[in-house]
Structures are given as C-alpha cells and as structure tokens.
N, C-alpha and C. Protein backbone atom coordinates (compact mmCIF):
# COMPACT_ATOMS: atom_id res chain seq x y z
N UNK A 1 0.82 -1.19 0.00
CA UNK A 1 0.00 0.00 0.00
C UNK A 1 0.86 1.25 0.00
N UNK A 2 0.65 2.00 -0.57
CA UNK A 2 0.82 3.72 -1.01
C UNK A 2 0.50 4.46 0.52
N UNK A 3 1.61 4.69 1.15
CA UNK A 3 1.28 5.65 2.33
C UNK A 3 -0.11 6.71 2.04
N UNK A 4 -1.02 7.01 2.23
CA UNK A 4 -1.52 7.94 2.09
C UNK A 4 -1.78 8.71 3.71
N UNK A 5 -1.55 10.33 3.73
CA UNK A 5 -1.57 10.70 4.74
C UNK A 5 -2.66 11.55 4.62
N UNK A 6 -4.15 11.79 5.62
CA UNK A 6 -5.03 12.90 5.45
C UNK A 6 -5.08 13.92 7.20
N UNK A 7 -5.37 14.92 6.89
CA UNK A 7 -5.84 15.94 8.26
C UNK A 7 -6.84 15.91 8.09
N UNK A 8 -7.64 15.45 9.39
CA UNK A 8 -9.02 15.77 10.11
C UNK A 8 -9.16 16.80 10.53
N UNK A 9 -10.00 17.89 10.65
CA UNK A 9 -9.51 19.09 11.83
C UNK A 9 -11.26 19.46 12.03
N UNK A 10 -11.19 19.13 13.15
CA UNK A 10 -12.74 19.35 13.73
C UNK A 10 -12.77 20.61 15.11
N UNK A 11 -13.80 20.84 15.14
CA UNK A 11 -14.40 21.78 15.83
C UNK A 11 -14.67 21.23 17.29
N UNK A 12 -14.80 21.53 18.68
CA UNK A 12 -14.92 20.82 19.86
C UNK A 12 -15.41 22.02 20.81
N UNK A 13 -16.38 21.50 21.82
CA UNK A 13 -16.63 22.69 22.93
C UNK A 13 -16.21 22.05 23.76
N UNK A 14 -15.01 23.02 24.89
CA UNK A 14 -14.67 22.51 25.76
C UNK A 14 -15.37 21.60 26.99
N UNK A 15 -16.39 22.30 26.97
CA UNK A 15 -17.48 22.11 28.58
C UNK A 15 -18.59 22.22 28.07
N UNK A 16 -19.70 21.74 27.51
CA UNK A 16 -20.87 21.89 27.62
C UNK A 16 -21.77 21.56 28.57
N UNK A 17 -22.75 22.41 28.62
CA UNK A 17 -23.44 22.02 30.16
C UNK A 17 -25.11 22.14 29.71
N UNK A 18 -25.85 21.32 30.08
CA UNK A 18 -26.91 20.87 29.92
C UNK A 18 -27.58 19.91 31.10
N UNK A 19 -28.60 20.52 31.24
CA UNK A 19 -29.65 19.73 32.57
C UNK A 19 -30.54 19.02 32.01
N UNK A 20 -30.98 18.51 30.83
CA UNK A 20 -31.88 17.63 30.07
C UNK A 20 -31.41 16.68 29.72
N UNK A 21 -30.18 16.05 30.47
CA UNK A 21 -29.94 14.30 30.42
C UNK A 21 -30.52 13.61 31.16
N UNK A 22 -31.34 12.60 30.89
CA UNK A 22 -32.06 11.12 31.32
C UNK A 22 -31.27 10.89 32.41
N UNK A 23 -29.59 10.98 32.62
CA UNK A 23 -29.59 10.21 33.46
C UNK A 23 -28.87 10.92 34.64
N UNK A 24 -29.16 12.40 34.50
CA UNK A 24 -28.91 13.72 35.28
C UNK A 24 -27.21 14.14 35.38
N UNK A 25 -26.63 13.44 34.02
CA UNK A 25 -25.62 14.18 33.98
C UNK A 25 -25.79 15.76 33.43
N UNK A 26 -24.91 16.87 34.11
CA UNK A 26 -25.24 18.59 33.80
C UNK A 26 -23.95 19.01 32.98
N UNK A 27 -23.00 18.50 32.92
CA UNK A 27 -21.43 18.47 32.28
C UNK A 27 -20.63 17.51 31.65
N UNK A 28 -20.65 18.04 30.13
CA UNK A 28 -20.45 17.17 28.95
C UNK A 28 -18.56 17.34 28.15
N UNK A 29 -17.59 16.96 28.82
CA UNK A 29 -16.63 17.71 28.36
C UNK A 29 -16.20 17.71 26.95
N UNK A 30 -15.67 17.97 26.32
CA UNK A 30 -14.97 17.72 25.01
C UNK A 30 -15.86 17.07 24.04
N UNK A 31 -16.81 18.23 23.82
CA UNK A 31 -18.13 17.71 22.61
C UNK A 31 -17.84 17.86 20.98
N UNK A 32 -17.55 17.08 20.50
CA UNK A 32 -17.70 17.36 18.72
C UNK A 32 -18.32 17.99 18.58
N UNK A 33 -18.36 19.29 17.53
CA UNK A 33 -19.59 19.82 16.93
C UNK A 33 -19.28 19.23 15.55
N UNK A 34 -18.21 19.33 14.71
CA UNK A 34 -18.48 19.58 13.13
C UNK A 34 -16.94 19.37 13.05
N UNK A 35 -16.96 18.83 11.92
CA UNK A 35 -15.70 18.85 10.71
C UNK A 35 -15.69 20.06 10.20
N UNK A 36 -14.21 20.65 9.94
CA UNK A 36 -14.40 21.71 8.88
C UNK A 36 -13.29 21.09 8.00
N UNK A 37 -12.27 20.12 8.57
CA UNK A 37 -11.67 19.30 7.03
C UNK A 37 -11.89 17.99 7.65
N UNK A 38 -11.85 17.42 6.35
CA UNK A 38 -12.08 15.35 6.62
C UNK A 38 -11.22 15.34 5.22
N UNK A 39 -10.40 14.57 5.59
CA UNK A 39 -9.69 13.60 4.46
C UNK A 39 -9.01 14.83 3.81
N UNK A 40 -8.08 15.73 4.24
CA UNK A 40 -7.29 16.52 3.39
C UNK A 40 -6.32 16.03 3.51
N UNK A 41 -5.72 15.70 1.92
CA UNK A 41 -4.23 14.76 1.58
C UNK A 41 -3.27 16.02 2.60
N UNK A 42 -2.17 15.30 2.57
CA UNK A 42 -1.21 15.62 3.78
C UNK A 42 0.37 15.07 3.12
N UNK A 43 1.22 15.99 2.56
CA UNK A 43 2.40 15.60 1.92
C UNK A 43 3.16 15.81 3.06
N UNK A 44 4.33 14.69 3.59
CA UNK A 44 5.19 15.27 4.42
C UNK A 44 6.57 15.84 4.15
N UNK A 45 6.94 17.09 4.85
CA UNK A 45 7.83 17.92 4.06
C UNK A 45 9.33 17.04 4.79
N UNK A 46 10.54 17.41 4.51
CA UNK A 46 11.65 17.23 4.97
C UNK A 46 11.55 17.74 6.59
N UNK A 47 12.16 17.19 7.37
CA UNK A 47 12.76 17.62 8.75
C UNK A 47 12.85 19.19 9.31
N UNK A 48 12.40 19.59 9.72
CA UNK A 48 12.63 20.94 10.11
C UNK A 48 11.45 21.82 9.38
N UNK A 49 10.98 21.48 8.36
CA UNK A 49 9.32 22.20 7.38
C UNK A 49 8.25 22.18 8.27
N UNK A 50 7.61 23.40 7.87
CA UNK A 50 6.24 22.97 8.43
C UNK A 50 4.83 23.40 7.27
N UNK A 51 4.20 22.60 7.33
CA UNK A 51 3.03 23.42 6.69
C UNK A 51 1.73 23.98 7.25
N UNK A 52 1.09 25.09 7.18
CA UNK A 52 0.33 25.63 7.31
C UNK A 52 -1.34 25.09 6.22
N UNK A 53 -2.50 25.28 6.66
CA UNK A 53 -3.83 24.78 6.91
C UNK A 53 -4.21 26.00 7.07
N UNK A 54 -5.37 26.56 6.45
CA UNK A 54 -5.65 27.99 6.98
C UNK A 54 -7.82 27.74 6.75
N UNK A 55 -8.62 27.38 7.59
CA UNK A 55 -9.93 27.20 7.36
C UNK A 55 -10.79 28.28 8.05
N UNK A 56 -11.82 28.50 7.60
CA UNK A 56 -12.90 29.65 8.10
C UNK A 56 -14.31 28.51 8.67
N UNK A 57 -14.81 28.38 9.78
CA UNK A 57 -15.96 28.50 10.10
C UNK A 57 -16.76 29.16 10.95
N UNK A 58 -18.12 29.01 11.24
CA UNK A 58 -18.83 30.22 11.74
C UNK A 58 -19.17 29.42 13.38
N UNK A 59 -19.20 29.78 14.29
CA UNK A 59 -19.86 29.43 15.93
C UNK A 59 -21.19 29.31 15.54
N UNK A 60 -21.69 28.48 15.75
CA UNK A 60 -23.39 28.05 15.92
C UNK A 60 -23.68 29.18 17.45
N UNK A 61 -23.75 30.39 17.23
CA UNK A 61 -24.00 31.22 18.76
C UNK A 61 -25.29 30.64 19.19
N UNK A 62 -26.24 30.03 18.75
CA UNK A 62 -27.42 29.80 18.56
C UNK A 62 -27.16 28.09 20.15
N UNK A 63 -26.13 27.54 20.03
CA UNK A 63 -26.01 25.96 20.41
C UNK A 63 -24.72 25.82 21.08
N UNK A 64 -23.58 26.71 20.31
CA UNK A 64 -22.69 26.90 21.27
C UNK A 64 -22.22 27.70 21.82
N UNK A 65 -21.09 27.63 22.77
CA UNK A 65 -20.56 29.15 23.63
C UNK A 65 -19.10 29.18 23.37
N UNK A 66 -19.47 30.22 22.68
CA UNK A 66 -18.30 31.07 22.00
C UNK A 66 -16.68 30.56 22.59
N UNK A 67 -16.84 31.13 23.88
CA UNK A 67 -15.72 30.89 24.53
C UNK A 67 -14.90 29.46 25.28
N UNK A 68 -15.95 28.82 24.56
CA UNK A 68 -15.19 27.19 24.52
C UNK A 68 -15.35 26.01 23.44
N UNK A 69 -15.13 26.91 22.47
CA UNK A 69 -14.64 26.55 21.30
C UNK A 69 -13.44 26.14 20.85
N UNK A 70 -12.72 25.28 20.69
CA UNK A 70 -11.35 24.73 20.64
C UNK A 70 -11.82 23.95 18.84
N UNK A 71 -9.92 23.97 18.34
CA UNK A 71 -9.99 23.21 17.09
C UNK A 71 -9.52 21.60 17.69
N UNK A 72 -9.44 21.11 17.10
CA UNK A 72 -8.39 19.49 17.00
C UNK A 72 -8.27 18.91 15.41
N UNK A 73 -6.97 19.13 15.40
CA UNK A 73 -6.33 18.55 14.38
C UNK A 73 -5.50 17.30 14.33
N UNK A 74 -5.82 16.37 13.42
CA UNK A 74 -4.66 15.08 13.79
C UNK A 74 -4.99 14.82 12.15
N UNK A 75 -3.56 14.16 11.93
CA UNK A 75 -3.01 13.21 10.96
C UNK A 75 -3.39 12.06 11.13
N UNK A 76 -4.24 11.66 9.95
CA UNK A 76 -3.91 9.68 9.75
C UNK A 76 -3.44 9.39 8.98
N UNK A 77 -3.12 7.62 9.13
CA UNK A 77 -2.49 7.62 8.36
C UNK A 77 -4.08 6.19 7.64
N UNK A 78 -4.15 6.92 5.92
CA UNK A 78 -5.30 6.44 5.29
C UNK A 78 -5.46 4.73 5.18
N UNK A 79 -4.33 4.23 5.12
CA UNK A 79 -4.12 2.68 5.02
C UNK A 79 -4.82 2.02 5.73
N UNK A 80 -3.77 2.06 7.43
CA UNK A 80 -3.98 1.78 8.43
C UNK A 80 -5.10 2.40 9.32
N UNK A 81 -5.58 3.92 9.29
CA UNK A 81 -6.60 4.61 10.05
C UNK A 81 -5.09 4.71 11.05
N UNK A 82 -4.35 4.53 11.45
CA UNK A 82 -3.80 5.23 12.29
C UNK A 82 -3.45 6.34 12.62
N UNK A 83 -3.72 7.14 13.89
CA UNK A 83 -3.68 8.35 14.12
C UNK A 83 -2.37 8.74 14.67
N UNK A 84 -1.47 9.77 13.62
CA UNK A 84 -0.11 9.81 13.74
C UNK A 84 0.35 11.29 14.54
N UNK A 85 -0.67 11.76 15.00
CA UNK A 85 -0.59 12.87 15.31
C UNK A 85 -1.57 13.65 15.74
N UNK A 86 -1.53 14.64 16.62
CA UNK A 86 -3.13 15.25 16.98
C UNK A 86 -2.69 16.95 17.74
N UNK A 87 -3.45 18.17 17.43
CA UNK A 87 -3.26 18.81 18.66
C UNK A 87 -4.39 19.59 18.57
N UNK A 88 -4.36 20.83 19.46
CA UNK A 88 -5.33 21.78 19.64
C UNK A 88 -4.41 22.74 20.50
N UNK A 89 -4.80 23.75 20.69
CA UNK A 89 -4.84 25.53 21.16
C UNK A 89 -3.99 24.84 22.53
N UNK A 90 -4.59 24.26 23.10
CA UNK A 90 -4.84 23.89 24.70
C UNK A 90 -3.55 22.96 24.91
N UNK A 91 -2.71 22.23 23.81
CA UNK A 91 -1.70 21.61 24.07
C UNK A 91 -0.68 21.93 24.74
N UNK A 92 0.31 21.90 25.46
CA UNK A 92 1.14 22.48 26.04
C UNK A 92 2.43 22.37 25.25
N UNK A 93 3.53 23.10 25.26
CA UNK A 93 4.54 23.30 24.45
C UNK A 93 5.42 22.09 24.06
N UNK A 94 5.43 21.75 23.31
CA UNK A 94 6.38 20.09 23.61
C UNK A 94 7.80 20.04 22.38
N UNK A 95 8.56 20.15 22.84
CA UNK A 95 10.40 20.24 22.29
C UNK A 95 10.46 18.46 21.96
N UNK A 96 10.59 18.65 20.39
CA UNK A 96 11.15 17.29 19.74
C UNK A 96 12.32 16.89 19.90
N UNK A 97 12.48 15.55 20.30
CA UNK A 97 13.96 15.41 20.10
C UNK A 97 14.01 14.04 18.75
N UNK A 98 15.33 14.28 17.88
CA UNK A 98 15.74 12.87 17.24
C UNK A 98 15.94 12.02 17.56
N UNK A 99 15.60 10.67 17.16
CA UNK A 99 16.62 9.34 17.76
C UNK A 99 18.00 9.86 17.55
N UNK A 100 18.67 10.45 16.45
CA UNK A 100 20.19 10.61 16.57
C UNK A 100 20.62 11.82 17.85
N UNK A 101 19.62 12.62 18.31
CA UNK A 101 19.77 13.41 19.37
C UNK A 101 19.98 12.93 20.68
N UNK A 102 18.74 11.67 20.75
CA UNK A 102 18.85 11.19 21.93
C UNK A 102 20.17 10.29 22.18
N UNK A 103 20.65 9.50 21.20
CA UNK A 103 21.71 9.04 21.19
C UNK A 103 22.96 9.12 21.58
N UNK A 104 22.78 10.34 21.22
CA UNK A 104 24.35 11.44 22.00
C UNK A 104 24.11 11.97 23.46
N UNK A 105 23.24 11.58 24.21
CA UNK A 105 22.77 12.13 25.58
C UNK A 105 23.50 10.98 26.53
C-alpha cells in the first residue's frame, strides 16, 4: 500500500453544560460539533518544514458558547486509520527530540 496521509480538523466545545440528560448528567466535556476538514491529503515535508492549513468557520452562537470553542487537528495515516498525530490551542509546548539526538545524551 501507497502511504496515504489525510488531516481531520474538527471543531470541539470545551465544557458543555446541559440539565436535560435522562440520566442527570449537567457536564459534557470535550463535545464534537463539526468537521471543517475530513480527508485533506497531507504531503510530508523534509525535517525541520512545516506546513500551514488555513480554514474559516462560523460558531453556531445559537447551540454553542463562544468561549469554549477549541480546534483538534490530527493526521492519519489512510491505510492503516492510524492516528499519527493530533493537537489543539490547549496543548502544552512540547520540544522534539531525534533518535540521533537522543543518542548522543
């Protein structure tokens, strides 16, 4: 099989809160709303590249709250469905190292 690599990048509310669950849960964390990409091919550049993704969508103000709105983006990989990668806003800073980096430690 032909590596194929795609970006997902969906839309998420951090906290939703709702009192009309059956089974009286009031706090829903990390809710999907919507795709704004599915299946965008994904070329990987040389070591040190990065590429940029640039999408527009609108807040449902109507269903959600503005201010806990988060993206999530991850890489699969199309073959396998394996997920090679993932982040959002909320990730914390994380410093790559090489296997030939770690090597020399």
């Amino acid at each position: 099989m032909t590596p194929g690599y795609i970006l997902r990048v969906a839309v998420v509310e951090k906290l939703y809160e709702y009192s009309g669950a059956p089974n009286g849960e009031t706090e829903f964390p990390n809710v999907f709303r919507k795709f704004i990409a599915n299946d965008e091919p994904v070329s990987f550049t040389t070591e040190g590249e990065t590429q940029t993704f640039n999408y527009k969508f609108e807040i449902d103000t109507t269903n959600w709250v503005a201010d806990q709105i988060y993206i999530l983006a991850y890489v699969v990989d199309s073959n396998t469905k394996e997920v090679l990668n993932s982040g959002t806003n909320y990730d914390s800073k994380v410093d790559l190292l090489s296997e030939s980096t770690l090597k020399r430690k």
